[in-house]
C-alpha atoms as a PDB file:
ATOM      1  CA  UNK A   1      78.551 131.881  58.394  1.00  0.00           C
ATOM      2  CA  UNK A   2      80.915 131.844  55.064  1.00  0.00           C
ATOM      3  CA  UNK A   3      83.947 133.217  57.076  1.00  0.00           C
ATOM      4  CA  UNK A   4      83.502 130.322  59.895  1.00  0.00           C
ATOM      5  CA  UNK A   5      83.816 128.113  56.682  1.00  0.00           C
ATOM      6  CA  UNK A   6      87.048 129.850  55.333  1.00  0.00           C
ATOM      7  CA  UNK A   7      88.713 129.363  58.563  1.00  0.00           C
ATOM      8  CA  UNK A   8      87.655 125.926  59.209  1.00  0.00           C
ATOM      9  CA  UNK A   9      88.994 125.199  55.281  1.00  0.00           C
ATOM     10  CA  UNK A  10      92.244 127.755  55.936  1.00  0.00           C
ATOM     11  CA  UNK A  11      93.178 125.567  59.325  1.00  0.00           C
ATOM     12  CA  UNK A  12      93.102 122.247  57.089  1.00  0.00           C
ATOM     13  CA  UNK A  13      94.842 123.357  54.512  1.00  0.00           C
ATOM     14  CA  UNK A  14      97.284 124.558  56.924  1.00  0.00           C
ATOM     15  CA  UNK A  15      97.772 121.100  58.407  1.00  0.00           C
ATOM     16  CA  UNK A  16     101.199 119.100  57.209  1.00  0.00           C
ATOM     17  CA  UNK A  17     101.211 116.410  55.703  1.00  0.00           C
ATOM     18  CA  UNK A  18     104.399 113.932  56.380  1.00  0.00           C
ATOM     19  CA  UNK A  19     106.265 113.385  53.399  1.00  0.00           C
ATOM     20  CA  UNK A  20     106.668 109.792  52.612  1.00  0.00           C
ATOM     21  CA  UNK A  21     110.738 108.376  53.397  1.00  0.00           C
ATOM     22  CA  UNK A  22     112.377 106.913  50.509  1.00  0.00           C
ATOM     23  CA  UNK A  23     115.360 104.522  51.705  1.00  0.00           C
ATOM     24  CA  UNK A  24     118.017 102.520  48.930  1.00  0.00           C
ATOM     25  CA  UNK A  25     118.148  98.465  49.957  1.00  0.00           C
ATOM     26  CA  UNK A  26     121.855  99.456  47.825  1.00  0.00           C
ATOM     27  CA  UNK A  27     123.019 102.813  49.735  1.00  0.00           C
ATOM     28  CA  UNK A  28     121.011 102.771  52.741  1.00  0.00           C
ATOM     29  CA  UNK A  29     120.347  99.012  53.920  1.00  0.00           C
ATOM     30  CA  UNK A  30     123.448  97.678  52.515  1.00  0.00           C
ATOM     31  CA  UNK A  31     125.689  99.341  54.418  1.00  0.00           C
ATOM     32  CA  UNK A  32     123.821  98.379  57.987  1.00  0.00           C
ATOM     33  CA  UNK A  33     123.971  95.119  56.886  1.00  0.00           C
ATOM     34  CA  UNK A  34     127.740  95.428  56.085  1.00  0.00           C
ATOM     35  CA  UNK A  35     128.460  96.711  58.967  1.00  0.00           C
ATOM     36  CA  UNK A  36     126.062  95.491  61.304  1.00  0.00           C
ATOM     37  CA  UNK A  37     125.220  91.755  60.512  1.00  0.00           C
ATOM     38  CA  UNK A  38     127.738  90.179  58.135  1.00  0.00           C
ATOM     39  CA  UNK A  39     130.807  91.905  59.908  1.00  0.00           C
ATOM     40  CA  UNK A  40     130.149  89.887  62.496  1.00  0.00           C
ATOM     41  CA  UNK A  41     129.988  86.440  60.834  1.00  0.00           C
ATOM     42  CA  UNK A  42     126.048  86.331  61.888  1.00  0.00           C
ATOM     43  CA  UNK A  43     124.703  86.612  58.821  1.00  0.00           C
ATOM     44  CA  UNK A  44     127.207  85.864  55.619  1.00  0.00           C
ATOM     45  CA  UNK A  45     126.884  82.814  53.521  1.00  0.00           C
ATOM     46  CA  UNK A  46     127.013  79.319  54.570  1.00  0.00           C
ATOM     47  CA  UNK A  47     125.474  80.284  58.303  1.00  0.00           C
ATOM     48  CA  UNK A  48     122.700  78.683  59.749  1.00  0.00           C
ATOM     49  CA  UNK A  49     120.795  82.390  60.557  1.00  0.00           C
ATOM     50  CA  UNK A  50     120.599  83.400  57.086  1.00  0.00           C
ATOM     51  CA  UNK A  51     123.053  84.946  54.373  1.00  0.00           C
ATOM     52  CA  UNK A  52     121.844  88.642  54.716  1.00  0.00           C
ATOM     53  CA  UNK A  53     124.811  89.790  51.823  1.00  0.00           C
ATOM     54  CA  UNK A  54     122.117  87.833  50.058  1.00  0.00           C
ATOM     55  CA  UNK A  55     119.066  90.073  48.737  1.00  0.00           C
ATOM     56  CA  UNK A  56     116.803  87.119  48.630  1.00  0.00           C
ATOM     57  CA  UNK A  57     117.454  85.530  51.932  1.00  0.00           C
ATOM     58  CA  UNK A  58     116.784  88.665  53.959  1.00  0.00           C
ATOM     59  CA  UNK A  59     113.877  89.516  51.522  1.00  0.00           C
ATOM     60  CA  UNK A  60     112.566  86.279  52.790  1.00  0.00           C
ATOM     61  CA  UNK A  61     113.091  87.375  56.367  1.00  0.00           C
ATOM     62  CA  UNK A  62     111.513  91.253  55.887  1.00  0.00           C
ATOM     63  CA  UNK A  63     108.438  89.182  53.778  1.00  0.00           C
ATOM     64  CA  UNK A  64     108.199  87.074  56.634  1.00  0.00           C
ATOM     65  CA  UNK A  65     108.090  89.669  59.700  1.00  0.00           C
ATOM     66  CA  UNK A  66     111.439  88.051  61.244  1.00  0.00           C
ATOM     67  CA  UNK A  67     113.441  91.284  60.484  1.00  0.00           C
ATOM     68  CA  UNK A  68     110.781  93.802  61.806  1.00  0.00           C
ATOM     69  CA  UNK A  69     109.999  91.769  65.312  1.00  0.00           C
ATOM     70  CA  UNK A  70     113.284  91.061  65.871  1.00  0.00           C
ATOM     71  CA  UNK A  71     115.507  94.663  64.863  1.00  0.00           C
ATOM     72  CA  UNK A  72     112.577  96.829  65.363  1.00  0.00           C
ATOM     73  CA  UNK A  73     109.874  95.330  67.970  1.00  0.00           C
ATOM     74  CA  UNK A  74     112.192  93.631  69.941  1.00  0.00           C
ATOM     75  CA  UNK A  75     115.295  95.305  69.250  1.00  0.00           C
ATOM     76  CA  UNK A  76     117.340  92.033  70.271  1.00  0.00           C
ATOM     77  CA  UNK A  77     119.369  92.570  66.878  1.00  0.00           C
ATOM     78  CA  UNK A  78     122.250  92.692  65.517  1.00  0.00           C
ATOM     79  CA  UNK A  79     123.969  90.759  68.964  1.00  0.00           C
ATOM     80  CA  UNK A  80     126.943  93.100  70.345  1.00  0.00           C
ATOM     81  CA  UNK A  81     125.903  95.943  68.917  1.00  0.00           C
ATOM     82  CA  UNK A  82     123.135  98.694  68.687  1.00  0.00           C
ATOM     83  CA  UNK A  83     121.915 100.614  65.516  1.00  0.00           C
ATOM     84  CA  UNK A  84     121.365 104.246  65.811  1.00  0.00           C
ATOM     85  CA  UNK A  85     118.016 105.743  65.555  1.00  0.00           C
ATOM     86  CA  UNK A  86     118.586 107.020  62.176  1.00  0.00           C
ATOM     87  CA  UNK A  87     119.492 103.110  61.117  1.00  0.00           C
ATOM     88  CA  UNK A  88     116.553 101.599  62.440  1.00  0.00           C
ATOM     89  CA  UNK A  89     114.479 104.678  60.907  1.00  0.00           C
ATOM     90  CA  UNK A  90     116.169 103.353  57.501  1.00  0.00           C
ATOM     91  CA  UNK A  91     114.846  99.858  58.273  1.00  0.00           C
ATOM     92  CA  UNK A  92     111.823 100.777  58.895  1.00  0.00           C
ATOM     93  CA  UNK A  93     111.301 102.964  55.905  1.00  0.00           C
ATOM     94  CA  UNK A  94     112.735 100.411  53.338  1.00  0.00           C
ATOM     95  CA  UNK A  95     110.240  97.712  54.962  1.00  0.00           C
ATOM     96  CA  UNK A  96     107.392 100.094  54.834  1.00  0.00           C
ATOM     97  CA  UNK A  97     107.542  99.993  51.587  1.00  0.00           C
ATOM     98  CA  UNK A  98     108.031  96.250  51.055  1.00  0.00           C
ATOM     99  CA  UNK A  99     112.033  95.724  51.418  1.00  0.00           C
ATOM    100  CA  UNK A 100     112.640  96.151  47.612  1.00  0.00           C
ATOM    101  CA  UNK A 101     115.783  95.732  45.607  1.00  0.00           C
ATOM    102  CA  UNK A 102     116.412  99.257  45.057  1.00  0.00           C
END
C-alpha cells in the first residue's frame, strides 16, 4: 500500500508546471506597435482609431477587451499585415497580465 502512494506522489511531482511569460509593454509591445500599427498611419496621434504610440490610449483599449477580440479572437488586426505567432504570443502575455507600463 505505501509504495502505490510513492508512485502516485512521484508521478505528480513529476508533472510540469508552465512557467509564467513575462513580456516588456517597452521592448516587446512597443516595437509591434511601431511596426505594426503606427507605421501604417492607423494608429498615431490625431486619428480617429486611437493613438496606440500613446500608453494610455491603448491601455484603454487592452482594459476594455478591444485589443484582445480584435488582434487575438478575431485576428482582423493590424489591416495589411499579419503578426507572427511569436507577436501575438507577446500580446497575449503582456495582456494576461493586465497590459502594464513595463
Amino acid at each position: 500500500m505505501a509504495l502505490i502512494m510513492l508512485n502516485s506522489c512521484t508521478k505528480k511531482a513529476g508533472i510540469p508546471i508552465p512557467k509564467p511569460c513575462e513580456t516588456s509593454y517597452a521592448t516587446d509591445i512597443v516595437p509591434i506597435i511601431n511596426s505594426k500599427c503606427s507605421i501604417t498611419g492607423c494608429h498615431t496621434s490625431g486619428v480617429l482609431f486611437g493613438d496606440y504610440t500613446n500608453y494610455a490610449e491603448l491601455k484603454a483599449r487592452a482594459d476594455n477587451g478591444k485589443i484582445k477580440l480584435l488582434v487575438l479572437d478575431n485576428a482582423t488586426m493590424p489591416i495589411g499585415s499579419s503578426l507572427t505567432g511569436e507577436q501575438m504570443q507577446k500580446i497575449k502575455c503582456w495582456l494576461d497580465n493586465g497590459a502594464q507600463n513595463n
